[in-house]
C-alpha atoms as a PDB file:
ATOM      1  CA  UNK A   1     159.509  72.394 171.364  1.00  0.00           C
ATOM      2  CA  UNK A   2     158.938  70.923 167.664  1.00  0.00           C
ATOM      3  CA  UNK A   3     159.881  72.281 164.879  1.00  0.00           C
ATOM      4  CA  UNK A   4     156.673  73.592 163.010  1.00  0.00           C
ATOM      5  CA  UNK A   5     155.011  75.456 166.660  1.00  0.00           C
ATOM      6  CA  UNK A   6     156.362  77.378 169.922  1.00  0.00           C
ATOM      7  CA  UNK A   7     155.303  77.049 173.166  1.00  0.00           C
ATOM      8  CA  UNK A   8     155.257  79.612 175.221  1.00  0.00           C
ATOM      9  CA  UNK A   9     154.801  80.295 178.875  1.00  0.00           C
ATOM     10  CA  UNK A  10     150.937  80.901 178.834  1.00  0.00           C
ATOM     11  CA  UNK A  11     150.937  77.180 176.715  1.00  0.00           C
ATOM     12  CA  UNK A  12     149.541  80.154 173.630  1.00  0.00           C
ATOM     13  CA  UNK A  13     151.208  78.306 170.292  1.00  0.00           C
ATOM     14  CA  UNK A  14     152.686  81.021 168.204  1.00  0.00           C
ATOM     15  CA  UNK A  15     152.785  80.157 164.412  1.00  0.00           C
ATOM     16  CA  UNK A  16     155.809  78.772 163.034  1.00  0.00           C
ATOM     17  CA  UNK A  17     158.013  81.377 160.959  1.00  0.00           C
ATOM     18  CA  UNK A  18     157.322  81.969 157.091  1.00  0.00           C
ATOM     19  CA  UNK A  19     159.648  80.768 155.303  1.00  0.00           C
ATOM     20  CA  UNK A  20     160.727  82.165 151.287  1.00  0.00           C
ATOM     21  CA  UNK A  21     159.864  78.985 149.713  1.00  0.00           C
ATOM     22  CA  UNK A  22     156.173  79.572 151.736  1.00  0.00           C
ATOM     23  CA  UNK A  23     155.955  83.152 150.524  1.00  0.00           C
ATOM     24  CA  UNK A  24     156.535  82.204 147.083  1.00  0.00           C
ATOM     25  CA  UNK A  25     154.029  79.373 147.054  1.00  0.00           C
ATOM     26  CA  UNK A  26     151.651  82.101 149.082  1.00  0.00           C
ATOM     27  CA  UNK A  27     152.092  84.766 146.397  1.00  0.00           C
ATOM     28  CA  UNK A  28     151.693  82.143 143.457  1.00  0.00           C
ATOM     29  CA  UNK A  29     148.260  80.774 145.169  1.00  0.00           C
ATOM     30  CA  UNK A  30     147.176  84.075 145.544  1.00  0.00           C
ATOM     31  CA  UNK A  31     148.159  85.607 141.929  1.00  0.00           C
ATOM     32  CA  UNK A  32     146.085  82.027 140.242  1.00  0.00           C
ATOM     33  CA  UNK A  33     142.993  82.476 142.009  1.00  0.00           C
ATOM     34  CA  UNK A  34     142.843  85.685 140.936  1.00  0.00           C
ATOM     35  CA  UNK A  35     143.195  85.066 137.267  1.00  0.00           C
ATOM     36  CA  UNK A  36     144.923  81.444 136.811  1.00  0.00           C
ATOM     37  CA  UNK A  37     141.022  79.600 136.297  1.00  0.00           C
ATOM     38  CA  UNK A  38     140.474  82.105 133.346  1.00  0.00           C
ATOM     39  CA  UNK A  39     143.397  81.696 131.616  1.00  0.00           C
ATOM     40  CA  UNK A  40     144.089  77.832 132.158  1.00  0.00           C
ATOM     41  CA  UNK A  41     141.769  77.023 129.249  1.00  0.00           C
ATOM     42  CA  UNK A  42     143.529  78.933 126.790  1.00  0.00           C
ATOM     43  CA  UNK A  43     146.795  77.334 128.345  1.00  0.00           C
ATOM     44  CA  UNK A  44     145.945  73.993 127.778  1.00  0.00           C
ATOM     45  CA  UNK A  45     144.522  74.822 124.161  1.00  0.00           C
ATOM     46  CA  UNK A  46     147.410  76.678 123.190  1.00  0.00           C
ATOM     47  CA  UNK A  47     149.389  73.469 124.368  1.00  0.00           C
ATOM     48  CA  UNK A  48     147.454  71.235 122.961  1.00  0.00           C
ATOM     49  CA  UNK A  49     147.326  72.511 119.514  1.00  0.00           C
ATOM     50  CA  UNK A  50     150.346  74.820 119.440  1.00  0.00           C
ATOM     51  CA  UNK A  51     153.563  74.129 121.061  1.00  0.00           C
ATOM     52  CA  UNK A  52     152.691  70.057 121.159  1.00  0.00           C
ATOM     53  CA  UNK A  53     152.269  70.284 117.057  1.00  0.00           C
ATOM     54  CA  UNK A  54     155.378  72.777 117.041  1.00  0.00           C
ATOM     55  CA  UNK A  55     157.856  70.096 118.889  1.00  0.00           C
ATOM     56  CA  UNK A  56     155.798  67.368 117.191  1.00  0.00           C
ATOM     57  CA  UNK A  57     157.202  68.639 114.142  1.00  0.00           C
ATOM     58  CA  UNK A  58     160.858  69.553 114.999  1.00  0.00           C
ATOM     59  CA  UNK A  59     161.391  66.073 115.923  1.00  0.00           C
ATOM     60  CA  UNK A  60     159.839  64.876 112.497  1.00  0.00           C
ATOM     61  CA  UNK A  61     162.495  67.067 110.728  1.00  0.00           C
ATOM     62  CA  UNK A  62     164.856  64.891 111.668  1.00  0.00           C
ATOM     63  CA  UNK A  63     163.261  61.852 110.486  1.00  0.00           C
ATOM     64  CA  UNK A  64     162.353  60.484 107.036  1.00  0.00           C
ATOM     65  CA  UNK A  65     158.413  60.433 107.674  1.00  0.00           C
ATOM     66  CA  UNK A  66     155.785  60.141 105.191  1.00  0.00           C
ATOM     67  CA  UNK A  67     152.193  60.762 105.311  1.00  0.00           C
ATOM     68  CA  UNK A  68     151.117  57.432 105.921  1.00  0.00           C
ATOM     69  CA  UNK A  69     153.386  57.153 109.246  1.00  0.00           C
ATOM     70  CA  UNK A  70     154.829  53.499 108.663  1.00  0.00           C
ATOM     71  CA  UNK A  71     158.584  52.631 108.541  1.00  0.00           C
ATOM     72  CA  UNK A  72     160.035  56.185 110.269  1.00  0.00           C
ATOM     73  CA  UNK A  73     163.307  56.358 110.729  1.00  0.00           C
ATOM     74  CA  UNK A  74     165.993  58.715 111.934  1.00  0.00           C
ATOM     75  CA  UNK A  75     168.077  60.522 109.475  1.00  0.00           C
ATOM     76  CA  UNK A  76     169.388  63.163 111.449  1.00  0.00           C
ATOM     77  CA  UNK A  77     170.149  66.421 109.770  1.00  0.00           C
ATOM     78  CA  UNK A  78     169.979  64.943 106.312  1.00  0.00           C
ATOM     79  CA  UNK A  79     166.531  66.705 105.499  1.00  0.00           C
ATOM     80  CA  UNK A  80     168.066  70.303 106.587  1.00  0.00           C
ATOM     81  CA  UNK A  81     171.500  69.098 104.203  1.00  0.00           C
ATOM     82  CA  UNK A  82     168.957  68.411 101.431  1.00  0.00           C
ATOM     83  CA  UNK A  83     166.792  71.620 101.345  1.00  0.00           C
ATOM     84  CA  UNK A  84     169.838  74.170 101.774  1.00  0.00           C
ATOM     85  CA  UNK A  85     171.151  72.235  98.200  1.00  0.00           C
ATOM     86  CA  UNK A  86     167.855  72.166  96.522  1.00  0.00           C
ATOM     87  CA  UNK A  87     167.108  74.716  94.157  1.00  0.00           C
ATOM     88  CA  UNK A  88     163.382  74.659  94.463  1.00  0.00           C
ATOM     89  CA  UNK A  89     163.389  75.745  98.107  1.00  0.00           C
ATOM     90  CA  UNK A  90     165.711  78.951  96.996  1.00  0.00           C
ATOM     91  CA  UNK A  91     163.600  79.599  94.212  1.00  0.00           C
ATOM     92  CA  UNK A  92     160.167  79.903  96.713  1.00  0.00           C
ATOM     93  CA  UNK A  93     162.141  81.616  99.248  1.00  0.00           C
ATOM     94  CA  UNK A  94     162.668  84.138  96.615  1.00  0.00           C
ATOM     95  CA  UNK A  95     159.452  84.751  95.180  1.00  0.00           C
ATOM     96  CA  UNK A  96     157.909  85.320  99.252  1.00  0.00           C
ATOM     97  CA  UNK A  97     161.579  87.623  99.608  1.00  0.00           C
ATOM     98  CA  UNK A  98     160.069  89.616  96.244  1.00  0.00           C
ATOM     99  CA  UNK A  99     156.447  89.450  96.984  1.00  0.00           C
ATOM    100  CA  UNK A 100     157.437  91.191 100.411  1.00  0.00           C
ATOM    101  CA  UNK A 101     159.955  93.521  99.586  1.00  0.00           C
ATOM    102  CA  UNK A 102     156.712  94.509  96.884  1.00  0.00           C
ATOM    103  CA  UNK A 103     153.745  95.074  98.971  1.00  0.00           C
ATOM    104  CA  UNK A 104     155.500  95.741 102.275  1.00  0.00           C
ATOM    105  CA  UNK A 105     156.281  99.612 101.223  1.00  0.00           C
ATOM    106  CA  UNK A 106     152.863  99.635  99.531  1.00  0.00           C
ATOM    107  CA  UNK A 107     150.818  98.704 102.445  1.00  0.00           C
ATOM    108  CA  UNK A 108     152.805 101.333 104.694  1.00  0.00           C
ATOM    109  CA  UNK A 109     152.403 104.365 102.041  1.00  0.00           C
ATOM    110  CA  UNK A 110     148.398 103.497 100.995  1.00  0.00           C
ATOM    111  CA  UNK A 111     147.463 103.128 104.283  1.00  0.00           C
ATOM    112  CA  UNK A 112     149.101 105.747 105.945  1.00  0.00           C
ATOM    113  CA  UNK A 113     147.270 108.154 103.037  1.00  0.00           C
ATOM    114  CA  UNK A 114     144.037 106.590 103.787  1.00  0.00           C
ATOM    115  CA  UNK A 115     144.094 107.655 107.634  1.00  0.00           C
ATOM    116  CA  UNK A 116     145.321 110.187 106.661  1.00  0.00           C
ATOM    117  CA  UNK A 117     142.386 111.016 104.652  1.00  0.00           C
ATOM    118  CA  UNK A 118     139.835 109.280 106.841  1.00  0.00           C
ATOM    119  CA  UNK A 119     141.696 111.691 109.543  1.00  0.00           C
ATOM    120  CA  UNK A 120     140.952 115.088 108.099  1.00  0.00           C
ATOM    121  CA  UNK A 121     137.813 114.318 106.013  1.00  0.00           C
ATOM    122  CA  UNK A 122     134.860 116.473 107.560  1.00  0.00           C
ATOM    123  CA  UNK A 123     131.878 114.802 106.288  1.00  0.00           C
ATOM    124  CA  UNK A 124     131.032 110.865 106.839  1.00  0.00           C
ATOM    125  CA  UNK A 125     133.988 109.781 108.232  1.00  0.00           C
ATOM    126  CA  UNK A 126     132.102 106.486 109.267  1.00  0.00           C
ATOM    127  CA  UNK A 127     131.575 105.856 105.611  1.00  0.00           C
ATOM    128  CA  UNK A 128     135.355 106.470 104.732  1.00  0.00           C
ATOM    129  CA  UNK A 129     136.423 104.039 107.406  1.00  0.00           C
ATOM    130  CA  UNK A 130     134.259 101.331 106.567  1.00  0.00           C
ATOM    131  CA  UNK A 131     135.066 101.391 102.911  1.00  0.00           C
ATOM    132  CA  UNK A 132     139.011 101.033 103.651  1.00  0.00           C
ATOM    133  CA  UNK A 133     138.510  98.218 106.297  1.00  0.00           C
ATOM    134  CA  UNK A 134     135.553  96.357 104.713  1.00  0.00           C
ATOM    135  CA  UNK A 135     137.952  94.158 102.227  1.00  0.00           C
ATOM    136  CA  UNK A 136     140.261  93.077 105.415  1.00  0.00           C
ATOM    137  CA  UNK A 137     137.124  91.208 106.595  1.00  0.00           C
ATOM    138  CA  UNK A 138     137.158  88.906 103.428  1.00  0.00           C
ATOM    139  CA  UNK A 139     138.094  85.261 103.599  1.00  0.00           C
ATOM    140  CA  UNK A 140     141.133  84.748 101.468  1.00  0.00           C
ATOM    141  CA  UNK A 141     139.439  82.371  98.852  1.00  0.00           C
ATOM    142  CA  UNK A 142     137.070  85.186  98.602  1.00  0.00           C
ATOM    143  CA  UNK A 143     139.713  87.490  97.596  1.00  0.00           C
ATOM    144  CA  UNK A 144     141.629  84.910  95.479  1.00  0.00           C
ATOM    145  CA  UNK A 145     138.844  84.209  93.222  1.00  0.00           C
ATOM    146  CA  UNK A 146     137.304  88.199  92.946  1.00  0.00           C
ATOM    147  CA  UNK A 147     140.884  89.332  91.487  1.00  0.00           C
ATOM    148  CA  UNK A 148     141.329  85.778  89.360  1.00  0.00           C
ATOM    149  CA  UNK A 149     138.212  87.692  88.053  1.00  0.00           C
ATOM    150  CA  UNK A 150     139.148  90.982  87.850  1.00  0.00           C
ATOM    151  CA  UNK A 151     142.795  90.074  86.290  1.00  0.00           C
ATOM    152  CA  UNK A 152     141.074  87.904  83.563  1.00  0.00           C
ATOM    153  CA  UNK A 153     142.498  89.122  80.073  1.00  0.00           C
ATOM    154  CA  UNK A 154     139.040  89.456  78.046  1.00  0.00           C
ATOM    155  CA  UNK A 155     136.579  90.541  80.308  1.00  0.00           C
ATOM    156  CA  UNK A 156     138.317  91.487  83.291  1.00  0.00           C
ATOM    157  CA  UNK A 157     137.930  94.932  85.238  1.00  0.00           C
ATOM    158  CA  UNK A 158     141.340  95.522  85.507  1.00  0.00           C
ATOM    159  CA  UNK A 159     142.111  95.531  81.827  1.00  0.00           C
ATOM    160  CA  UNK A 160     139.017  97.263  80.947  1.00  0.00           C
ATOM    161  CA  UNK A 161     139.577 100.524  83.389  1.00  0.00           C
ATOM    162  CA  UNK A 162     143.072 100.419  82.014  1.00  0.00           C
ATOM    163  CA  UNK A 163     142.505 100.034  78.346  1.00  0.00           C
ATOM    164  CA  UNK A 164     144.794  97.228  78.220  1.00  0.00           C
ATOM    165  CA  UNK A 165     144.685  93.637  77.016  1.00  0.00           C
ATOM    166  CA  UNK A 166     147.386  92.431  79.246  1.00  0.00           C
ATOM    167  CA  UNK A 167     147.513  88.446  80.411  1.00  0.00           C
ATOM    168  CA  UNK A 168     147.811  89.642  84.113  1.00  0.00           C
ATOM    169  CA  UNK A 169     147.641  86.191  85.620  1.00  0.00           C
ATOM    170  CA  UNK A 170     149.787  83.910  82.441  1.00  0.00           C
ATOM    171  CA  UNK A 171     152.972  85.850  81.905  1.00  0.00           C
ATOM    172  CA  UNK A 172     155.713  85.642  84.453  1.00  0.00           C
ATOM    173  CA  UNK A 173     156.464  89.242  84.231  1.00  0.00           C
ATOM    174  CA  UNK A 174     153.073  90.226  85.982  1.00  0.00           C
ATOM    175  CA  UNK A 175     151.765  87.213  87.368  1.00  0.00           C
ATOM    176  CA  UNK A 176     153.867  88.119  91.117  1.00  0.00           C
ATOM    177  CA  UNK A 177     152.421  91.567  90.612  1.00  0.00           C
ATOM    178  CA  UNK A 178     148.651  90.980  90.388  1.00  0.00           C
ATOM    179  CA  UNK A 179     149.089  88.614  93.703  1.00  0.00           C
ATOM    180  CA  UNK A 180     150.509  91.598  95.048  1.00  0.00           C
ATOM    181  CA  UNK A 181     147.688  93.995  94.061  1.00  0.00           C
ATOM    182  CA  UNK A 182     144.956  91.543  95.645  1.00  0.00           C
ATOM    183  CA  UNK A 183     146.939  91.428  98.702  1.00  0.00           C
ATOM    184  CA  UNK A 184     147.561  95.208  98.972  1.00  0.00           C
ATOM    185  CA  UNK A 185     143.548  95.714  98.227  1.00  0.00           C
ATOM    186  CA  UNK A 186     142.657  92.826 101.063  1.00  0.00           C
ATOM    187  CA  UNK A 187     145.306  93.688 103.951  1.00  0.00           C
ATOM    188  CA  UNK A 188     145.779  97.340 104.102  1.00  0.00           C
ATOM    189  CA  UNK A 189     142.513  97.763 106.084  1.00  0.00           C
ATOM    190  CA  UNK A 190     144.559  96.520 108.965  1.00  0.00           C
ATOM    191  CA  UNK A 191     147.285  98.858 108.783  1.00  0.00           C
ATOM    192  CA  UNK A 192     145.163 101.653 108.145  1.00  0.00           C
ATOM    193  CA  UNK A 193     143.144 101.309 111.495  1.00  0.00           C
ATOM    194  CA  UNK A 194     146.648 100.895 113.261  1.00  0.00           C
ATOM    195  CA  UNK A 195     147.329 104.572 111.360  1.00  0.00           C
ATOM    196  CA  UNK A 196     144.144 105.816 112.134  1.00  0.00           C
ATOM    197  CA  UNK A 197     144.418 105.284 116.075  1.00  0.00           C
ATOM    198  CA  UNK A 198     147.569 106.559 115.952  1.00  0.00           C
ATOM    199  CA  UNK A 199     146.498 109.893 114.447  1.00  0.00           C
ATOM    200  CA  UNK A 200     144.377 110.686 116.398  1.00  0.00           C
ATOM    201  CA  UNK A 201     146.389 110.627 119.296  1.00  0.00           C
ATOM    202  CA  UNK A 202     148.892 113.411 118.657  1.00  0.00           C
ATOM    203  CA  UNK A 203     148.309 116.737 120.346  1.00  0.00           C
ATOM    204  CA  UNK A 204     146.555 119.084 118.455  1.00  0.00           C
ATOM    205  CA  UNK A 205     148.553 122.057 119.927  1.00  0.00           C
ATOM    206  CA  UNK A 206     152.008 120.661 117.862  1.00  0.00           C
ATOM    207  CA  UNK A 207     149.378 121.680 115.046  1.00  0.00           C
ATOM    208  CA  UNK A 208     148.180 124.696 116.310  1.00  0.00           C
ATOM    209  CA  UNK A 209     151.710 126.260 116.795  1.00  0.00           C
ATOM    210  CA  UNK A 210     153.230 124.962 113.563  1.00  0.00           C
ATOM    211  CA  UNK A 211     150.495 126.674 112.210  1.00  0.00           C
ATOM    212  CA  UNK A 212     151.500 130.180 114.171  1.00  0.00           C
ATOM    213  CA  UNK A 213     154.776 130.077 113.153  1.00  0.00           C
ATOM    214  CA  UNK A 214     153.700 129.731 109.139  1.00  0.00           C
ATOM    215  CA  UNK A 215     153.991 126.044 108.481  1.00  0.00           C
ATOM    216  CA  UNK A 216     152.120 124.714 105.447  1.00  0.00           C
ATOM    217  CA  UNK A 217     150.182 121.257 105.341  1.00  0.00           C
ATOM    218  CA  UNK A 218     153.081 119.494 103.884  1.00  0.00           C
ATOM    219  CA  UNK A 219     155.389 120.791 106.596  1.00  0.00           C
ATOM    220  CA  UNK A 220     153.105 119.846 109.298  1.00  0.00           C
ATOM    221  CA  UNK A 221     152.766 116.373 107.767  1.00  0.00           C
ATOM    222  CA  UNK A 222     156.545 116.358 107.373  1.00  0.00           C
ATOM    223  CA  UNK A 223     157.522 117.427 111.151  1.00  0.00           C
ATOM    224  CA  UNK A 224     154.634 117.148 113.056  1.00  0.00           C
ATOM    225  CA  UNK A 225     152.870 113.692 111.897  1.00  0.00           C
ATOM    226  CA  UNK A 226     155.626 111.365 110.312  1.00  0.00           C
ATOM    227  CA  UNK A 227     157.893 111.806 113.499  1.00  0.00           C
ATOM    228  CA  UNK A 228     154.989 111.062 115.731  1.00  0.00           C
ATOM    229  CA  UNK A 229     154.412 107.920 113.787  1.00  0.00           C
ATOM    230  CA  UNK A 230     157.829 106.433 113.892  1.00  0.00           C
ATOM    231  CA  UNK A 231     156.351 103.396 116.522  1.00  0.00           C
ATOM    232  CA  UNK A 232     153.575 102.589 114.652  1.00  0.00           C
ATOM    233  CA  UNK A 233     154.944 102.425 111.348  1.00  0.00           C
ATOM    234  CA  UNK A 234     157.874  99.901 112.891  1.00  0.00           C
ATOM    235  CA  UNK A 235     155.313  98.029 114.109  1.00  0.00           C
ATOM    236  CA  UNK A 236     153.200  97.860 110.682  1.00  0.00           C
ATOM    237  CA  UNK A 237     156.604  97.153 109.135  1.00  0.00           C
ATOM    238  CA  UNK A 238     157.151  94.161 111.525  1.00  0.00           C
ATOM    239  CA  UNK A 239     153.658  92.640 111.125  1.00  0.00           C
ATOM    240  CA  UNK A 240     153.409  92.942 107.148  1.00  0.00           C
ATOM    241  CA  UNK A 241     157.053  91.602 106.913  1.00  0.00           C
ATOM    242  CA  UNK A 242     156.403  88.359 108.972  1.00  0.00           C
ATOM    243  CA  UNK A 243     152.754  88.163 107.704  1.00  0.00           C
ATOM    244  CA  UNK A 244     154.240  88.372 103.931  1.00  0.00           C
ATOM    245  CA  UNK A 245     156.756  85.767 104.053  1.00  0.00           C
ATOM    246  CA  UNK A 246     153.993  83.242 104.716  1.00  0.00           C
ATOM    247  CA  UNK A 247     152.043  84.280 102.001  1.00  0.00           C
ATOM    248  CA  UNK A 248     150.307  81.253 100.713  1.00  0.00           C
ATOM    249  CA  UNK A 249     146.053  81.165 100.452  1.00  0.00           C
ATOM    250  CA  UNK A 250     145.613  84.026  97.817  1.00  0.00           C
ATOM    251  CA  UNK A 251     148.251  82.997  95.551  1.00  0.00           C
ATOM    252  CA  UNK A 252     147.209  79.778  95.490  1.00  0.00           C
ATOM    253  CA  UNK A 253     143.387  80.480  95.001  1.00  0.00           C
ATOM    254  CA  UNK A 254     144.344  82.858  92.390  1.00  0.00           C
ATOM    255  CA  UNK A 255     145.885  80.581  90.016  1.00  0.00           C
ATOM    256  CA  UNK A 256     144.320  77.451  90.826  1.00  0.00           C
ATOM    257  CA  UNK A 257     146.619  75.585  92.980  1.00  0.00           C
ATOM    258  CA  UNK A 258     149.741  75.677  90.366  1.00  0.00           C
ATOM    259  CA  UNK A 259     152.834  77.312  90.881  1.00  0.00           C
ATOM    260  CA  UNK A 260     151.623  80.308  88.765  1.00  0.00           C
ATOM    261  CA  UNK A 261     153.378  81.101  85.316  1.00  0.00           C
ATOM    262  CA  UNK A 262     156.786  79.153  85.186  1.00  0.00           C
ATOM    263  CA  UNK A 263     156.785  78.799  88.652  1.00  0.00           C
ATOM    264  CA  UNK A 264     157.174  82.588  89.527  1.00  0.00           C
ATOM    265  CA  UNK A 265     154.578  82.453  92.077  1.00  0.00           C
ATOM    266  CA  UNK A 266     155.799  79.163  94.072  1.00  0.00           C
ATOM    267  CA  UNK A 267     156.213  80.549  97.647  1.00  0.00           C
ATOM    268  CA  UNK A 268     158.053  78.910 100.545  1.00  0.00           C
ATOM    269  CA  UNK A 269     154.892  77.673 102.476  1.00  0.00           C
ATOM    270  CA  UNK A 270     153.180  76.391  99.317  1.00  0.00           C
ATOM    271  CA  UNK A 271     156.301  74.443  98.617  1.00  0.00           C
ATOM    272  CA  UNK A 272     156.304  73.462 101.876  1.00  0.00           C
ATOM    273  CA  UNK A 273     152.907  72.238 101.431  1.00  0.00           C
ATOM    274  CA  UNK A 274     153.514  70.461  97.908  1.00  0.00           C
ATOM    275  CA  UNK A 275     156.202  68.365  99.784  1.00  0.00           C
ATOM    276  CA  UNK A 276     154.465  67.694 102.795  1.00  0.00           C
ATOM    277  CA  UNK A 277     150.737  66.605 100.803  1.00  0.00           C
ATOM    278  CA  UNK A 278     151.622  66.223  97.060  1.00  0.00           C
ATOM    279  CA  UNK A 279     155.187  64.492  97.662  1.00  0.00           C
ATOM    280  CA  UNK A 280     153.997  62.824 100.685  1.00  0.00           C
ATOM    281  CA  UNK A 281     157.451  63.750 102.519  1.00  0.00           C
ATOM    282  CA  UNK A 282     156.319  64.878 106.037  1.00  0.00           C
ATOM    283  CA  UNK A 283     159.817  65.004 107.572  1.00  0.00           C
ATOM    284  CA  UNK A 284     161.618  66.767 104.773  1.00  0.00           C
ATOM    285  CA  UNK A 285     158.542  69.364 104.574  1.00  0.00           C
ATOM    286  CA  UNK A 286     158.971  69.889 108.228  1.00  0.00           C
ATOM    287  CA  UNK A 287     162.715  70.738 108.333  1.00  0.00           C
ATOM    288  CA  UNK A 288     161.906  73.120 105.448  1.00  0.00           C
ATOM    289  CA  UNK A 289     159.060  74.485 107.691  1.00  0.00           C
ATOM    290  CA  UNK A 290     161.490  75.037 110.521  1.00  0.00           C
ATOM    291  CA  UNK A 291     164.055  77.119 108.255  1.00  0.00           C
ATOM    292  CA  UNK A 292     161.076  79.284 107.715  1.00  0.00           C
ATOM    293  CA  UNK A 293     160.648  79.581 111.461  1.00  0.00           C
ATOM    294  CA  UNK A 294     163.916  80.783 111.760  1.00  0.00           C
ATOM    295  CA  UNK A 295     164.183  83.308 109.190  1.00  0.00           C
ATOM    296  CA  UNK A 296     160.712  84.657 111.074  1.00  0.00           C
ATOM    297  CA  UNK A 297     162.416  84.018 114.501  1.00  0.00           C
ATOM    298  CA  UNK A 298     165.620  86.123 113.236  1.00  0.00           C
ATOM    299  CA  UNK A 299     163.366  88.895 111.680  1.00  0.00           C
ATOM    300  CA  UNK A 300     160.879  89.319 114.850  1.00  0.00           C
ATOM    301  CA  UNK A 301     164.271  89.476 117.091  1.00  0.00           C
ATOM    302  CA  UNK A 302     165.824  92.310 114.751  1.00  0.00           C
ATOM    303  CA  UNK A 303     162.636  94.458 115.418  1.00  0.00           C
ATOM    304  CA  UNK A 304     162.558  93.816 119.112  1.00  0.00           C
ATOM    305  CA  UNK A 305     166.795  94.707 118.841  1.00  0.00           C
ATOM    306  CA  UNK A 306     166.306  98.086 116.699  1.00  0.00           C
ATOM    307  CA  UNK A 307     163.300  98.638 119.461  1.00  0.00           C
ATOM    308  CA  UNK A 308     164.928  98.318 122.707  1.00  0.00           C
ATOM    309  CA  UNK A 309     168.191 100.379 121.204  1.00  0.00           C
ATOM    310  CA  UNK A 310     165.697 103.058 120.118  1.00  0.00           C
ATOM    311  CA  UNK A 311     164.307 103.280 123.449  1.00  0.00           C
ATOM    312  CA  UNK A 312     167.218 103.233 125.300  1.00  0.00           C
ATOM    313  CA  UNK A 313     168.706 106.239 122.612  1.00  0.00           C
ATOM    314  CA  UNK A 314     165.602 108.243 123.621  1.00  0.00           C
ATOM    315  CA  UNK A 315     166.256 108.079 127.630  1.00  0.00           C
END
């Protein structure tokens, strides 16, 4: 008798016995030919121009590449010892620190009043929708060079529906402001949607009996909506805070491709940038590109934390 078939009396061959390593490889088989073909593309594009560029990169950190590629050499951690003393890299990790800690609470308030009144509105909802989302579906140099417009000192919107005269865009004071204003105007479509979705799926019958036992409309927001919105808001809270530390394309649009008044709008990716293409430094702009990973890597793992706690406090 071998080892793969029995024989039996009758000379019938009774298949040999399944083995784990068979039913693995079985259930594997089965689960890509039902969806493995469709998704292998994507694999090998996401490969191919994400994680390859990705550890690609991490290796240059550790080198002293430039943009021409000729005469690399190893330097170890020296790049990462370099950009934790230099004061430039602090500064532009600062102004995206600022510029989020500015239009993160912004985004969350406006566009949790928009649903809200794209939510209760009774007549042409469709049109209230569409005008909060529309500016979302801008390009960025769109929106760069509209508010470069609008923020102009003379003949600018901005100062003429104010009745000011204010240099919005050449005094440090307000020059991190009106980059946060264009932002706030372009992005908030997004969260608003996200709001809007949410809304609508609360019962109606919390409503209903708030409203039996006497509660106003700013109690029923209060009790009734806010608490039902705890999830999304952490999750607009998590996407606008790793979204606006990489701020880069409407700053830069906005005033021209310089650093903004005295530098006050230099954020970490465009510094990254200016070291990478203007210094022509490609390892030490990818070690400074990698402490910006981790800062995003730390902040996306805090969510998921405070998450999976608040979950497991609700069981």
């Amino acid at each position: 008798m071998s080892s793969t078939t029995t024989t039996v009396a009758q000379g019938v061959l009774r298949p040999r016995a399944t083995t784990a390593a068979d039913s693995a490889r079985l259930r594997w088989g089965n689960r890509f030919q039902h969806g493995g073909w469709f998704v292998a593309p994507f694999f090998v594009l996401y490969g191919l121009f994400v994680i390859l560029p990705v550890v690609r990169g991490l290796y240059l950190s550790f080198t002293d590449a430039n943009i021409s590629g000729d005469h690399t050499s190893f330097v170890g951690l020296d790049n990462y010892r370099e950009a934790l003393k230099d004061d430039l890299v602090w500064d532009s990790l600062t102004h995206s620190v600022q510029f989020t800690l500015y239009v993160v609470p912004a985004i969350v308030v406006v566009a949790l009043l928009m649903a809200l009144v794209a939510h209760h509105t009774v007549h042409f909802k469709w049109l209230w929708r569409l005008c909060f989302f529309a500016p979302f579906l801008l390009p960025s140099a769109v929106i760069g060079n509209l508010w470069w417009w609008l923020f102009q000192p003379t003949n600018g919107m901005v100062n003429h529906v104010l009745g000011l005269d204010a240099p919005w865009l050449t005094q440090k004071s307000t020059a991190l402001l009106a980059v946060v204003v264009a932002t706030l105007w372009w992005t908030v479509g997004f969260s608003f949607l996200l709001y809007l979705a949410a809304l609508q799926n609360i019962p109606q019958h919390l409503y209903e009996a708030a409203e039996l036992d006497g509660a106003n409309a700013f109690q029923r927001l209060l009790h009734i909506t806010v608490p039902n919105l705890r999830n999304i808001t952490g999750l607009v809270i998590a996407l606008q805070v790793l979204a606006s530390l990489q701020v880069f394309d409407q700053a830069v649009v906005m005033y021209q491709f310089g650093p903004g008044p005295e530098e006050s709008t230099r954020t970490f990716v465009q510094y990254t940038l200016e070291q990478g293409f203007t210094s022509y430094r490609v390892g030490y702009a990818s070690a400074i590109s990698f402490i910006l990973f981790l800062i995003i890597a730390v902040v996306a793992l805090g969510r998921m934390w405070l998450l999976r706690n608040r979950e497991e406090g609700a069981r």
